[in-house]
C-alpha atoms as a PDB file:
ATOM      1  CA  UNK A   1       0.000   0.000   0.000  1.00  0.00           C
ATOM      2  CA  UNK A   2       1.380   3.240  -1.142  1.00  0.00           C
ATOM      3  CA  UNK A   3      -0.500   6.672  -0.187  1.00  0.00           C
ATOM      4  CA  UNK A   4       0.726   9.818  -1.123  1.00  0.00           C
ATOM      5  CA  UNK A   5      -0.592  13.103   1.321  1.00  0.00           C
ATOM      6  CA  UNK A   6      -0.533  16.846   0.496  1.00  0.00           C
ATOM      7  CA  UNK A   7      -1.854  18.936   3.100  1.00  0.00           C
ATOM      8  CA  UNK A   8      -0.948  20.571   6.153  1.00  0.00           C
ATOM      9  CA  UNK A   9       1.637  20.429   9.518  1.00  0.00           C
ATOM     10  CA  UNK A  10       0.594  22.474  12.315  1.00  0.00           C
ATOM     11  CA  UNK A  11       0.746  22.429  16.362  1.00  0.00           C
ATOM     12  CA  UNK A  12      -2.853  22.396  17.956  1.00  0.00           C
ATOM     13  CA  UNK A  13      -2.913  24.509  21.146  1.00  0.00           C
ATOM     14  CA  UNK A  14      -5.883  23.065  22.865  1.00  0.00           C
ATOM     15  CA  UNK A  15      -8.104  24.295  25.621  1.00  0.00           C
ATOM     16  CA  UNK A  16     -10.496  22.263  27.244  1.00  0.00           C
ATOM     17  CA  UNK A  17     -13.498  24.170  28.981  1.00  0.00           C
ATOM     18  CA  UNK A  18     -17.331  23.574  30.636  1.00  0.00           C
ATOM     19  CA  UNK A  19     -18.571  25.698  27.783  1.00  0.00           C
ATOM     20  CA  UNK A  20     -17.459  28.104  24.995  1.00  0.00           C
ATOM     21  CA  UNK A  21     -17.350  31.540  26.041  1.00  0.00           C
ATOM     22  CA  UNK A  22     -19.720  34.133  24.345  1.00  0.00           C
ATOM     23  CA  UNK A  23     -18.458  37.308  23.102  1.00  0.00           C
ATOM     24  CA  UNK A  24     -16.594  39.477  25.495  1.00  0.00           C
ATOM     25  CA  UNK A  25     -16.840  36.454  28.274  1.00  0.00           C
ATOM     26  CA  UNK A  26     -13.688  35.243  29.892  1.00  0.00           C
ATOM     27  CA  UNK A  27     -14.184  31.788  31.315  1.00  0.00           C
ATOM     28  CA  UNK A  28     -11.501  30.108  34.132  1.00  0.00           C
ATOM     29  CA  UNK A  29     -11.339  26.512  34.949  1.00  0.00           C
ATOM     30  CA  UNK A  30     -10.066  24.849  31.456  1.00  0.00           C
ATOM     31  CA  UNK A  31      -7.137  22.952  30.987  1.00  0.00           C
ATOM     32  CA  UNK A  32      -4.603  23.208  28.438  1.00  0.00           C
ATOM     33  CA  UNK A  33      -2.584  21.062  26.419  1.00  0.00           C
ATOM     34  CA  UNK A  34      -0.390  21.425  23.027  1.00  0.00           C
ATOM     35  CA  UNK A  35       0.416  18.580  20.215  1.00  0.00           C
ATOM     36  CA  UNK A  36       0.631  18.031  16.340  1.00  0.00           C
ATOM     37  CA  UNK A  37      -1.842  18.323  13.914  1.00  0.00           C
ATOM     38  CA  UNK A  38      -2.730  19.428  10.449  1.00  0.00           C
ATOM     39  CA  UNK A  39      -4.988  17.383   7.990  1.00  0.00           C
ATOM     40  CA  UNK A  40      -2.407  16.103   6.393  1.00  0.00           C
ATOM     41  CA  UNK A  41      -0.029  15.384   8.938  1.00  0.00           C
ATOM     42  CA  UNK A  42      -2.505  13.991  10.804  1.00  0.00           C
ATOM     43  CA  UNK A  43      -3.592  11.569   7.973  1.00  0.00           C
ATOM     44  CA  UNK A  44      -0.286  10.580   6.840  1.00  0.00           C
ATOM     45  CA  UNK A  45       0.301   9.232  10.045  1.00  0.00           C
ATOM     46  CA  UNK A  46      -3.020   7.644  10.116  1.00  0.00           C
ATOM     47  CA  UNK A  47      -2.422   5.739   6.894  1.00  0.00           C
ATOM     48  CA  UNK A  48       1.204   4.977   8.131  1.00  0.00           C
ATOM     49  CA  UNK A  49      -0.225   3.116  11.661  1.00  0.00           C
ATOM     50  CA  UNK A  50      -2.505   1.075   9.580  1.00  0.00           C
ATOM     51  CA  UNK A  51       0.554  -0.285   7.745  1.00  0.00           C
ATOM     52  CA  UNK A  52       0.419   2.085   4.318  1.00  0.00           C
ATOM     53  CA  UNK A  53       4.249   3.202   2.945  1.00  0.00           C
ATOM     54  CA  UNK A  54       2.979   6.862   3.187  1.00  0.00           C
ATOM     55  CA  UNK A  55       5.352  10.068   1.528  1.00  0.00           C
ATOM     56  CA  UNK A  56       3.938  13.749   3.002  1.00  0.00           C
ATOM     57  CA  UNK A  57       4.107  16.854   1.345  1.00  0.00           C
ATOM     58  CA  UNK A  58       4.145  20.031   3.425  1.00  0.00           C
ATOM     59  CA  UNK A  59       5.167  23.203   4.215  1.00  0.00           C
ATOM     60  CA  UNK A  60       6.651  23.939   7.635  1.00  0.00           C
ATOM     61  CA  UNK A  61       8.919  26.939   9.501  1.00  0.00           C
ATOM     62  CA  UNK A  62      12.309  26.960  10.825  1.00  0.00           C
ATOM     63  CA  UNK A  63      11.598  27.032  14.315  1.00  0.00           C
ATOM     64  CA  UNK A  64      11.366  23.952  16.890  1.00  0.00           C
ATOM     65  CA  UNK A  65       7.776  23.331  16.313  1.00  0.00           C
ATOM     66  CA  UNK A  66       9.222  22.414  12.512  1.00  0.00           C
ATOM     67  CA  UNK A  67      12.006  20.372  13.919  1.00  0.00           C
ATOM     68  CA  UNK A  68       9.563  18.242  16.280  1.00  0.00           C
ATOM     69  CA  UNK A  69       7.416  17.687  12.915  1.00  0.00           C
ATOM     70  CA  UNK A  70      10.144  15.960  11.373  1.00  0.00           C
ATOM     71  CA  UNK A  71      10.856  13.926  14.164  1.00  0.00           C
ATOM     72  CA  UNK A  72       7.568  12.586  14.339  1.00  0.00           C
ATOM     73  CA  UNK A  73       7.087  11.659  11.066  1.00  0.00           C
ATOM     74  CA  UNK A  74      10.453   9.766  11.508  1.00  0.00           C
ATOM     75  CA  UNK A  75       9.001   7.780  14.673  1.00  0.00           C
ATOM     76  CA  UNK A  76       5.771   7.325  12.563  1.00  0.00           C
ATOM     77  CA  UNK A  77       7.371   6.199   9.697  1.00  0.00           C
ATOM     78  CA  UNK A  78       6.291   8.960   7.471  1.00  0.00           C
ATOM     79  CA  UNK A  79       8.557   9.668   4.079  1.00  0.00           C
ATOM     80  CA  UNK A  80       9.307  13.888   4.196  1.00  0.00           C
ATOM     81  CA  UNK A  81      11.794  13.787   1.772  1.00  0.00           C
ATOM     82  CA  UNK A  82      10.224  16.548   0.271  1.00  0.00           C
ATOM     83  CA  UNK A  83       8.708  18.863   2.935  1.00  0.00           C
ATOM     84  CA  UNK A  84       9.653  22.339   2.661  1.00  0.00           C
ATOM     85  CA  UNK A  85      10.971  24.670   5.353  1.00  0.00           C
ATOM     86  CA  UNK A  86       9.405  28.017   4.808  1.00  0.00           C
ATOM     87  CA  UNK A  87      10.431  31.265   6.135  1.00  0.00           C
ATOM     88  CA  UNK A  88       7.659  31.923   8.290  1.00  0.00           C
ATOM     89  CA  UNK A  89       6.261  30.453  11.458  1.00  0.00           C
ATOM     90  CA  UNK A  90       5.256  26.746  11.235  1.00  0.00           C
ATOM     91  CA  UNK A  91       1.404  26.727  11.572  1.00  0.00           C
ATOM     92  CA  UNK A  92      -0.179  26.872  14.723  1.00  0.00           C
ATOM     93  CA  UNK A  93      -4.415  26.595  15.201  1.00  0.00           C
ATOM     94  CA  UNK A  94      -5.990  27.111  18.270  1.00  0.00           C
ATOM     95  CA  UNK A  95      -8.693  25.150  19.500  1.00  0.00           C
ATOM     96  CA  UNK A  96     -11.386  25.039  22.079  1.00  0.00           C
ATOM     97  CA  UNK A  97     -12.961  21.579  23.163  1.00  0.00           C
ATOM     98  CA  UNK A  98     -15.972  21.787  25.270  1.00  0.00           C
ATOM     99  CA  UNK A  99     -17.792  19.440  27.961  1.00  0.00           C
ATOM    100  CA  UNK A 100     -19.656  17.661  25.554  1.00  0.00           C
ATOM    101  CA  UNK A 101     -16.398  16.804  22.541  1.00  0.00           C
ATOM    102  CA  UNK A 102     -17.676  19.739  20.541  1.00  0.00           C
ATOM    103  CA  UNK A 103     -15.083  22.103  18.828  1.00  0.00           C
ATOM    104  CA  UNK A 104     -14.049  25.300  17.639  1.00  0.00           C
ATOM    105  CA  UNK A 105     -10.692  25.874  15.971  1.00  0.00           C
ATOM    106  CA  UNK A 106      -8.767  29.019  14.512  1.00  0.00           C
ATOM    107  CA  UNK A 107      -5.538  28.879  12.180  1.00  0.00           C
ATOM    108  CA  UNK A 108      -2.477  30.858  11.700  1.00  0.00           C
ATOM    109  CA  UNK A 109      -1.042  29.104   8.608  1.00  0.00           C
ATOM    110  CA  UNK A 110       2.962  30.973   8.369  1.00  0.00           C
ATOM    111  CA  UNK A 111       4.924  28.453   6.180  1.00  0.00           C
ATOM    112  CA  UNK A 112       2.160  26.252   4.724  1.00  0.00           C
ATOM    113  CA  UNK A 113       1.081  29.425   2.580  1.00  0.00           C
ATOM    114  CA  UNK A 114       4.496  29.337   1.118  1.00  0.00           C
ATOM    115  CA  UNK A 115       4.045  25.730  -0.316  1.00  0.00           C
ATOM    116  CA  UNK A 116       3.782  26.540  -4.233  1.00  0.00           C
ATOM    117  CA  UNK A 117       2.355  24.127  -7.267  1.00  0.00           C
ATOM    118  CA  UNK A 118       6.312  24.446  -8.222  1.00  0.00           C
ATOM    119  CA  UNK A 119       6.806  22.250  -4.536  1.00  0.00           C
ATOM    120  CA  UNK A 120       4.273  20.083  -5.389  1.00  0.00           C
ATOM    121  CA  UNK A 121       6.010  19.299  -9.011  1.00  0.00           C
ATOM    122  CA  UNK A 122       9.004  18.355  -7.307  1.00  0.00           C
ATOM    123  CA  UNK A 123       6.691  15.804  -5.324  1.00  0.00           C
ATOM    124  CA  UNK A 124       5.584  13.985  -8.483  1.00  0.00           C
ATOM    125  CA  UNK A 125       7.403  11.134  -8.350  1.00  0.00           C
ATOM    126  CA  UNK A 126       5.640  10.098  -4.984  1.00  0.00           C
ATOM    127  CA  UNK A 127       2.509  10.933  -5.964  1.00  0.00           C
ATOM    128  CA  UNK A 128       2.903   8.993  -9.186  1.00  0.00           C
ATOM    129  CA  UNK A 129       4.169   5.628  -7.414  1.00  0.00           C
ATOM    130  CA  UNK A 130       1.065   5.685  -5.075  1.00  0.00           C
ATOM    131  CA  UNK A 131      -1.697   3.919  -5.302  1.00  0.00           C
ATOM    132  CA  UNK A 132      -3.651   6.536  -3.681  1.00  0.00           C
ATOM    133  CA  UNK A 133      -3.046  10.339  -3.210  1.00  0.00           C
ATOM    134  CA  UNK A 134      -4.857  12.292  -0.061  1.00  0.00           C
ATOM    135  CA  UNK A 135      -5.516  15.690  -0.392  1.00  0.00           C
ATOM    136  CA  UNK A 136      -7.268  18.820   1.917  1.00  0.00           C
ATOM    137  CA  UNK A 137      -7.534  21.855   1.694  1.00  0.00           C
ATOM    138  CA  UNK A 138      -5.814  23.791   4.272  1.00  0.00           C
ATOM    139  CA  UNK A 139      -3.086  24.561   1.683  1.00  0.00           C
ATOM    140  CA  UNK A 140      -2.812  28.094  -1.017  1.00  0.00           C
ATOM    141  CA  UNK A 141      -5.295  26.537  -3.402  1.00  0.00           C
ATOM    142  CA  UNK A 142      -3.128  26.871  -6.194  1.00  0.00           C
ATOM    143  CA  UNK A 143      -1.011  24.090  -4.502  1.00  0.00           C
ATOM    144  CA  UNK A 144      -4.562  21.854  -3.861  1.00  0.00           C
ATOM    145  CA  UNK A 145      -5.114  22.356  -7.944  1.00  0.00           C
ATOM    146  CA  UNK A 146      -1.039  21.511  -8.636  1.00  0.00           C
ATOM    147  CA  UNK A 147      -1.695  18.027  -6.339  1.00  0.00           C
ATOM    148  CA  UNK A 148      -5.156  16.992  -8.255  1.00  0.00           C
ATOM    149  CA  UNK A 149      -3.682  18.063 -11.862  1.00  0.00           C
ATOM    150  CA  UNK A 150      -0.444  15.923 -11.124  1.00  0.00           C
ATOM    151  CA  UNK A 151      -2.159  12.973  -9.610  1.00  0.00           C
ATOM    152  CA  UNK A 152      -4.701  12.705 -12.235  1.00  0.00           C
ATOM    153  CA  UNK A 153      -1.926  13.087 -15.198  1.00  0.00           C
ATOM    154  CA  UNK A 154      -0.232  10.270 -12.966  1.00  0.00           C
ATOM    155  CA  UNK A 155      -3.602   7.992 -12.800  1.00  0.00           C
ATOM    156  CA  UNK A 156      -3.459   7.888  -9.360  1.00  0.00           C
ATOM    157  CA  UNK A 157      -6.782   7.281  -7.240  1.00  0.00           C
ATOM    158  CA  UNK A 158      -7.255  10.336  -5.526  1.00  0.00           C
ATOM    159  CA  UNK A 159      -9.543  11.635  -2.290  1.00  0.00           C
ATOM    160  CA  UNK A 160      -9.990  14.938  -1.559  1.00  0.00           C
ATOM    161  CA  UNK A 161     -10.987  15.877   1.905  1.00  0.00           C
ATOM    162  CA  UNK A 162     -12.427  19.361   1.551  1.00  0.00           C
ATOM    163  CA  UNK A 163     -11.560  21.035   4.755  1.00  0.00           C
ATOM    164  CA  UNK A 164     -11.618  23.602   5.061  1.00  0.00           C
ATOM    165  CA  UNK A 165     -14.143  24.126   1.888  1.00  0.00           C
ATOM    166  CA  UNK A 166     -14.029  26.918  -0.381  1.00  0.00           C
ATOM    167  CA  UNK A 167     -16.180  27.208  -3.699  1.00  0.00           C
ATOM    168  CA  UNK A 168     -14.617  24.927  -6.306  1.00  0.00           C
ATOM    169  CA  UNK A 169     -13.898  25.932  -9.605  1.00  0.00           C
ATOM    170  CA  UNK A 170     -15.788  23.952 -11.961  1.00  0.00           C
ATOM    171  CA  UNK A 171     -12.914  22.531 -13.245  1.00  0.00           C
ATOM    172  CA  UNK A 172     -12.299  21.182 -10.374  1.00  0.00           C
ATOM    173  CA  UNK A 173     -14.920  18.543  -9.979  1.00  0.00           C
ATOM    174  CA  UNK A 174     -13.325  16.118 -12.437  1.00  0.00           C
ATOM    175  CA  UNK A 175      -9.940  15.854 -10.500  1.00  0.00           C
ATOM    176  CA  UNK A 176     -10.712  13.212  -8.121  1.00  0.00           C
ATOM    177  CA  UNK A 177     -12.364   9.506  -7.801  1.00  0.00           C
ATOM    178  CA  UNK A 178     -13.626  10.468  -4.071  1.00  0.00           C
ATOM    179  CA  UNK A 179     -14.892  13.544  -2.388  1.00  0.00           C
ATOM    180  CA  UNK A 180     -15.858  13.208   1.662  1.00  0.00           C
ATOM    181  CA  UNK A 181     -17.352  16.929   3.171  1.00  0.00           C
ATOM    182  CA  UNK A 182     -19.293  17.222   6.281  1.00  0.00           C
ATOM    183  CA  UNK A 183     -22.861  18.588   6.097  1.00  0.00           C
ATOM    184  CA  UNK A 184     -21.314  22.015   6.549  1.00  0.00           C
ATOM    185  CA  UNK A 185     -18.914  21.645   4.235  1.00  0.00           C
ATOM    186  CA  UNK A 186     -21.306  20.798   1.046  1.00  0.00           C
ATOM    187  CA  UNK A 187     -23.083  23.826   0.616  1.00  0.00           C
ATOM    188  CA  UNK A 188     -19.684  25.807   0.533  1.00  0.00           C
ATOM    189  CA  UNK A 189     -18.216  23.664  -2.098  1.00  0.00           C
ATOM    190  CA  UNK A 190     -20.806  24.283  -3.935  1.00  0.00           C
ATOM    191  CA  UNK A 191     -21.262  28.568  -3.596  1.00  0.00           C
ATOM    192  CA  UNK A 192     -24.572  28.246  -1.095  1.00  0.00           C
ATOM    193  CA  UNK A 193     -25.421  30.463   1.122  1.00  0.00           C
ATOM    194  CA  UNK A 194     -25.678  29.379   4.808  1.00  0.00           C
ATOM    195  CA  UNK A 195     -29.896  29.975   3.832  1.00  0.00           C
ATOM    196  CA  UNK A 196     -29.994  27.048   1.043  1.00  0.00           C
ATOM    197  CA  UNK A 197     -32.164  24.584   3.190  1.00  0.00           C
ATOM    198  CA  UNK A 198     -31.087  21.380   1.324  1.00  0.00           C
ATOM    199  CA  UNK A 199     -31.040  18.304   3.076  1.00  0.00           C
ATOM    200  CA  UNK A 200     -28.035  15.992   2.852  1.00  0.00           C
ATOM    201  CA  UNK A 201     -29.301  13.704   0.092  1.00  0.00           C
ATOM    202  CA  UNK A 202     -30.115  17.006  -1.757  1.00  0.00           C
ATOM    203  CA  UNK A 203     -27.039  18.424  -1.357  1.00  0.00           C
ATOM    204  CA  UNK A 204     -25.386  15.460  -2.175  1.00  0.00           C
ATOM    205  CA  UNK A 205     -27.836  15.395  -5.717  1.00  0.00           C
ATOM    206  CA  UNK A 206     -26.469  18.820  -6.574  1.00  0.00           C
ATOM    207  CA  UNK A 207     -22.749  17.702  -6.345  1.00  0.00           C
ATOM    208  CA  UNK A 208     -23.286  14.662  -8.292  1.00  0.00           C
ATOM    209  CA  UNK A 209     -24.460  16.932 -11.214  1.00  0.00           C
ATOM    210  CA  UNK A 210     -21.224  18.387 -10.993  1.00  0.00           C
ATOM    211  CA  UNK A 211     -18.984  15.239 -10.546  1.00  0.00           C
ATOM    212  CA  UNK A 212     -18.782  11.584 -11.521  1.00  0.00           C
ATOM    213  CA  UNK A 213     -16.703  10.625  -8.330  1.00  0.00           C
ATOM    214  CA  UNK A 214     -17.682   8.884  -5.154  1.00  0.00           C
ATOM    215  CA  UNK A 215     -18.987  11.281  -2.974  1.00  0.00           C
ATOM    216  CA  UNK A 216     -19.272  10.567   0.966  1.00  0.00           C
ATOM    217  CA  UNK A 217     -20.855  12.651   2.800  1.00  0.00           C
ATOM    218  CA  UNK A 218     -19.835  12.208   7.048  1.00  0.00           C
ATOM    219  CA  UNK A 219     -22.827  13.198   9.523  1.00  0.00           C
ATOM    220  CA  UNK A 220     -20.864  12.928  12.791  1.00  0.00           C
ATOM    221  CA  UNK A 221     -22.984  10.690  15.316  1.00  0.00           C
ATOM    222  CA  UNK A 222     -25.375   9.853  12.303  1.00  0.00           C
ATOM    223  CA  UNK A 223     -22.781   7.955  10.198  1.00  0.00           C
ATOM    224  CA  UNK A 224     -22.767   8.950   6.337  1.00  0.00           C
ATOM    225  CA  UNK A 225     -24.378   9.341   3.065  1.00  0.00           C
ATOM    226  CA  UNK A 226     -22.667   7.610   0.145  1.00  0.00           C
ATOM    227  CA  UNK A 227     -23.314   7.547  -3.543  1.00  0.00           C
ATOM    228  CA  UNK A 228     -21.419   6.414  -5.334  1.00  0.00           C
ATOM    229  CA  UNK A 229     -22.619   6.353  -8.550  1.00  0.00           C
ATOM    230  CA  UNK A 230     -26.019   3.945  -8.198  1.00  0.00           C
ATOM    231  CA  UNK A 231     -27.643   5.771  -5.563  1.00  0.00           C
ATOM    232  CA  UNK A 232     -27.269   6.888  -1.639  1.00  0.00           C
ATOM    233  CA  UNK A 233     -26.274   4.385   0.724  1.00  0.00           C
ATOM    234  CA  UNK A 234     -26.893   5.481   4.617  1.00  0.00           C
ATOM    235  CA  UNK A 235     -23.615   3.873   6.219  1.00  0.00           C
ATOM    236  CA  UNK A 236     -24.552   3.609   9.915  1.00  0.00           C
ATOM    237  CA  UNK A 237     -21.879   4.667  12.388  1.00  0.00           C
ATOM    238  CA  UNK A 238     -20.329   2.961  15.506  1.00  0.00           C
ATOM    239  CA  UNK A 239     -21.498   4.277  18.959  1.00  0.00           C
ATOM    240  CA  UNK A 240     -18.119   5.031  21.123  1.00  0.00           C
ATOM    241  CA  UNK A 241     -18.501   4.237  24.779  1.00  0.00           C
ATOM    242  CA  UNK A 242     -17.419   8.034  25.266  1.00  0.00           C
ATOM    243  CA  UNK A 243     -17.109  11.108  22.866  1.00  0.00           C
ATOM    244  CA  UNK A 244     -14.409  12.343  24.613  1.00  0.00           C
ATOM    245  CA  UNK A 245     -12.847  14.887  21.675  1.00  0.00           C
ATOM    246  CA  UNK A 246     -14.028  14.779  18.349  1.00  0.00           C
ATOM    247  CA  UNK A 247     -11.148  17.186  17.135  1.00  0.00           C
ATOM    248  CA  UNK A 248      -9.115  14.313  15.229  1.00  0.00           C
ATOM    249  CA  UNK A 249     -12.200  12.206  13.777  1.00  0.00           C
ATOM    250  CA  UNK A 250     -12.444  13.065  10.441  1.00  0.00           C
ATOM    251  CA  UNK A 251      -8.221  12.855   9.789  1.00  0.00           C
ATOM    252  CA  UNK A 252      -8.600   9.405  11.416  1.00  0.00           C
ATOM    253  CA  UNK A 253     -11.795   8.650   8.818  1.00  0.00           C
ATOM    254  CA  UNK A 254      -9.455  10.085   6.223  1.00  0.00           C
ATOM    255  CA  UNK A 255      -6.400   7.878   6.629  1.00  0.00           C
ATOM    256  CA  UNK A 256      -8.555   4.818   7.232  1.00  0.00           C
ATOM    257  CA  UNK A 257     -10.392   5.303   3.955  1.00  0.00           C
ATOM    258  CA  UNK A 258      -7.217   5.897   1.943  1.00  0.00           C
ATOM    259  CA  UNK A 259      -5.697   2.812   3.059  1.00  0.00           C
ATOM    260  CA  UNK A 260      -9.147   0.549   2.884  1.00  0.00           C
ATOM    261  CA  UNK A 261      -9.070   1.908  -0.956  1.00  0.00           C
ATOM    262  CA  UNK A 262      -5.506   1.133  -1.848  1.00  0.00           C
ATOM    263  CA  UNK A 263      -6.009  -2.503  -0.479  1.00  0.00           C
ATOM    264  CA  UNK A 264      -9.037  -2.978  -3.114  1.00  0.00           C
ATOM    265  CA  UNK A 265     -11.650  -3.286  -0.527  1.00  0.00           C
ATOM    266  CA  UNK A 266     -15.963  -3.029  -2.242  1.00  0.00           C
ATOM    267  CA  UNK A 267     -16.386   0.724  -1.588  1.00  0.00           C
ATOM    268  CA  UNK A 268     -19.256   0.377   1.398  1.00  0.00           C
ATOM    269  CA  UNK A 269     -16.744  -1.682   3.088  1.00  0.00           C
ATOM    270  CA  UNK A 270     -14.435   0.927   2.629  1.00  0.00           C
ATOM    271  CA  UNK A 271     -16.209   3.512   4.301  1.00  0.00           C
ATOM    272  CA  UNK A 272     -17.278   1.193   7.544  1.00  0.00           C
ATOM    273  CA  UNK A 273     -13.557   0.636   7.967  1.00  0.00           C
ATOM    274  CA  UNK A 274     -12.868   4.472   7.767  1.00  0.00           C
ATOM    275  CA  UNK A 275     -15.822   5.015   9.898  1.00  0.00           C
ATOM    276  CA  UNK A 276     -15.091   2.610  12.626  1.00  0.00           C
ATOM    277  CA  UNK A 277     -11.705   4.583  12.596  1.00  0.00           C
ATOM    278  CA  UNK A 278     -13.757   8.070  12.970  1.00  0.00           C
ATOM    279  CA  UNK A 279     -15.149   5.958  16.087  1.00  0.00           C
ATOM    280  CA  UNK A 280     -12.610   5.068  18.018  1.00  0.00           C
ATOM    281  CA  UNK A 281     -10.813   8.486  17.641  1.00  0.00           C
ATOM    282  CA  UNK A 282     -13.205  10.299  19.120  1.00  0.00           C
ATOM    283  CA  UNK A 283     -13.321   8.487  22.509  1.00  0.00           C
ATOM    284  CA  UNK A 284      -9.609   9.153  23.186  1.00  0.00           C
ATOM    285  CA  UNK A 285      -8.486  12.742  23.949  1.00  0.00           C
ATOM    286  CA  UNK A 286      -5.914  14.286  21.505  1.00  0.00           C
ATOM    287  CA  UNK A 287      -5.075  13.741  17.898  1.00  0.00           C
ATOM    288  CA  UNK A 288      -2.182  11.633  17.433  1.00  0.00           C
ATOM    289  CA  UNK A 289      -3.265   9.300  20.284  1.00  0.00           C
ATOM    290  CA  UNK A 290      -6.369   8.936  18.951  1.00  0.00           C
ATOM    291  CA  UNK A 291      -5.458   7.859  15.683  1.00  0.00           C
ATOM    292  CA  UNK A 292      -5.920   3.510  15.932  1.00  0.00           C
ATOM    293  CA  UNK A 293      -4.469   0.628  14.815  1.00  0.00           C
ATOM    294  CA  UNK A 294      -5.684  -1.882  12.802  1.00  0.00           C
ATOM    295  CA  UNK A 295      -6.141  -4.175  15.606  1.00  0.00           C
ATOM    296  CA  UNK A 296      -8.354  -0.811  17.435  1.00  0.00           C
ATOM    297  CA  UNK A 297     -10.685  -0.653  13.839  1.00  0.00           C
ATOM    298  CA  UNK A 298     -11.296  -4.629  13.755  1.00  0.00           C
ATOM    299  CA  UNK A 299     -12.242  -4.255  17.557  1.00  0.00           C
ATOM    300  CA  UNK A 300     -15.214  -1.151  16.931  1.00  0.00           C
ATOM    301  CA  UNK A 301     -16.029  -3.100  13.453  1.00  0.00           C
ATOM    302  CA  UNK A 302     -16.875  -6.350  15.149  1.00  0.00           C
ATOM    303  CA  UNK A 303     -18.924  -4.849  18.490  1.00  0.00           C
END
């Protein structure tokens, strides 16, 4: 299994609180903690602990939060042959986790908005060996459209994880074999206003007038919607004992899904793999720690 990942590298400052704080409130009595993330960073290793061979693309700063990335993805396995070191900040994003798993996140991006189609040329030759190529969205878009041109000139499978969405050019919609936004992320994707009052299934109808590829749509505690290509399929999800942080659950769904397509899995299989991934991750507090092993999926797949 080979997975290629463009996307981001960033350290997630995390408070944990009773509730979120309204504007102009200052709540005490949180916690605070501080680890890696980033989609792709987050995804790469994903793919990596469920066994893939998995090369990252990224952007990060010359500072020790950039130095601790690459000695992650070294523990993890992860190939960053061709990461860049920018000359700005490594990414940081702030987020706030309340009582009930819930959150709310802010990023400041620094180096990743230096990462240029020209880096992701030199990343070809990855992308073009894998048998799967992950991309989001945190990244300069240019750079997103660089990593879907060059992977579909390769023939490489690719999934795009559209966080966080922006409007896609209509180009666009032909440059990958799967698409997986969140309810909230559908409408955006597709230039609707926060007013459009389209269900799931319809909003997944007006993206498959736009695209021929798989398109699975998560709902969180409700599972997901997927069609792909004869019809919508309601994939049920897997109750966790606990939703202890839901910050890392749809990286973990990601990586899972990546690595259930490059091993030739039916599709709807696919999916309950990645989703019994989303599962466990959200019952363990953190990102990386969250992120299971294939031993952790088979356990939530046969409860």
């Amino acid at each position: 299994m080979k997975i290629a990942v463009v996307g981001s590298y960033g350290v997630g400052m995390t408070m944990r609180l009773p509730k979120f704080p309204v504007a102009g409130e200052t709540l005490m009595g949180g916690s605070y903690d501080s680890g890696p993330g980033g989609k792709g960073s987050n995804q790469a290793i994903g793919a990596a602990r469920l066994g893939a061979d998995v090369s990252f693309l990224t952007a990060i700063g010359p500072d020790d939060f950039g130095l601790a990335a690459r000695a992650l993805w070294k523990a993890e396995g992860v190939n960053d042959s061709c990461v860049v070191t920018g000359k700005n900040h490594t990414m940081v994003g702030f987020i706030l986790v309340d009582s009930d798993g819930e959150n709310r996140i802010i990023v400041a991006a620094g180096a990743l908005d230096e990462l240029t189609p020209k880096d992701v040329e030199n990343f070809r030759s990855h992308i073009a060996k894998a048998d799967v190529l992950v991309v989001s969205m945190e990244l300069a878009f240019p750079a997103v459209l660089a990593a879907l041109k060059i992977g579909r000139e390769e023939g490489v499978f690719i999934v795009l994880n559209p966080a966080p969405a922006v409007k896609l050019p209509p180009e666009s919609w032909s440059m990958f074999d799967v698409i997986t936004p969140n309810r909230t992320e559908a409408p955006i994707l597709l230039g609707l206003d926060s007013n459009h009052g389209l269900s799931p299934k319809e909003l997944i109808a007006q993206m498959r007038l736009k695209t021929d590829a798989k398109i699975v749509m998560t709902l969180g505690s409700e599972g997901s919607l997927v069609d792909d290509g004869n019809g919508i399929q309601a994939i049920p999800a897997f109750k966790p004992e606990k939703v202890v942080d839901t910050t890392g659950a749809g990286d973990s769904f990601t990586s899972a899904l990546a690595v259930a397509i490059s091993e030739g899995k039916d599709f709807h299989e696919c999916v309950r793999f990645a989703t019994a991934s989303g599962a466990h991750s959200v019952g363990i507090a953190g990102v990386i720690d969250s992120l299971p092993t294939r031993k952790e999926i088979q356990a939530c797949l046969t409860k």
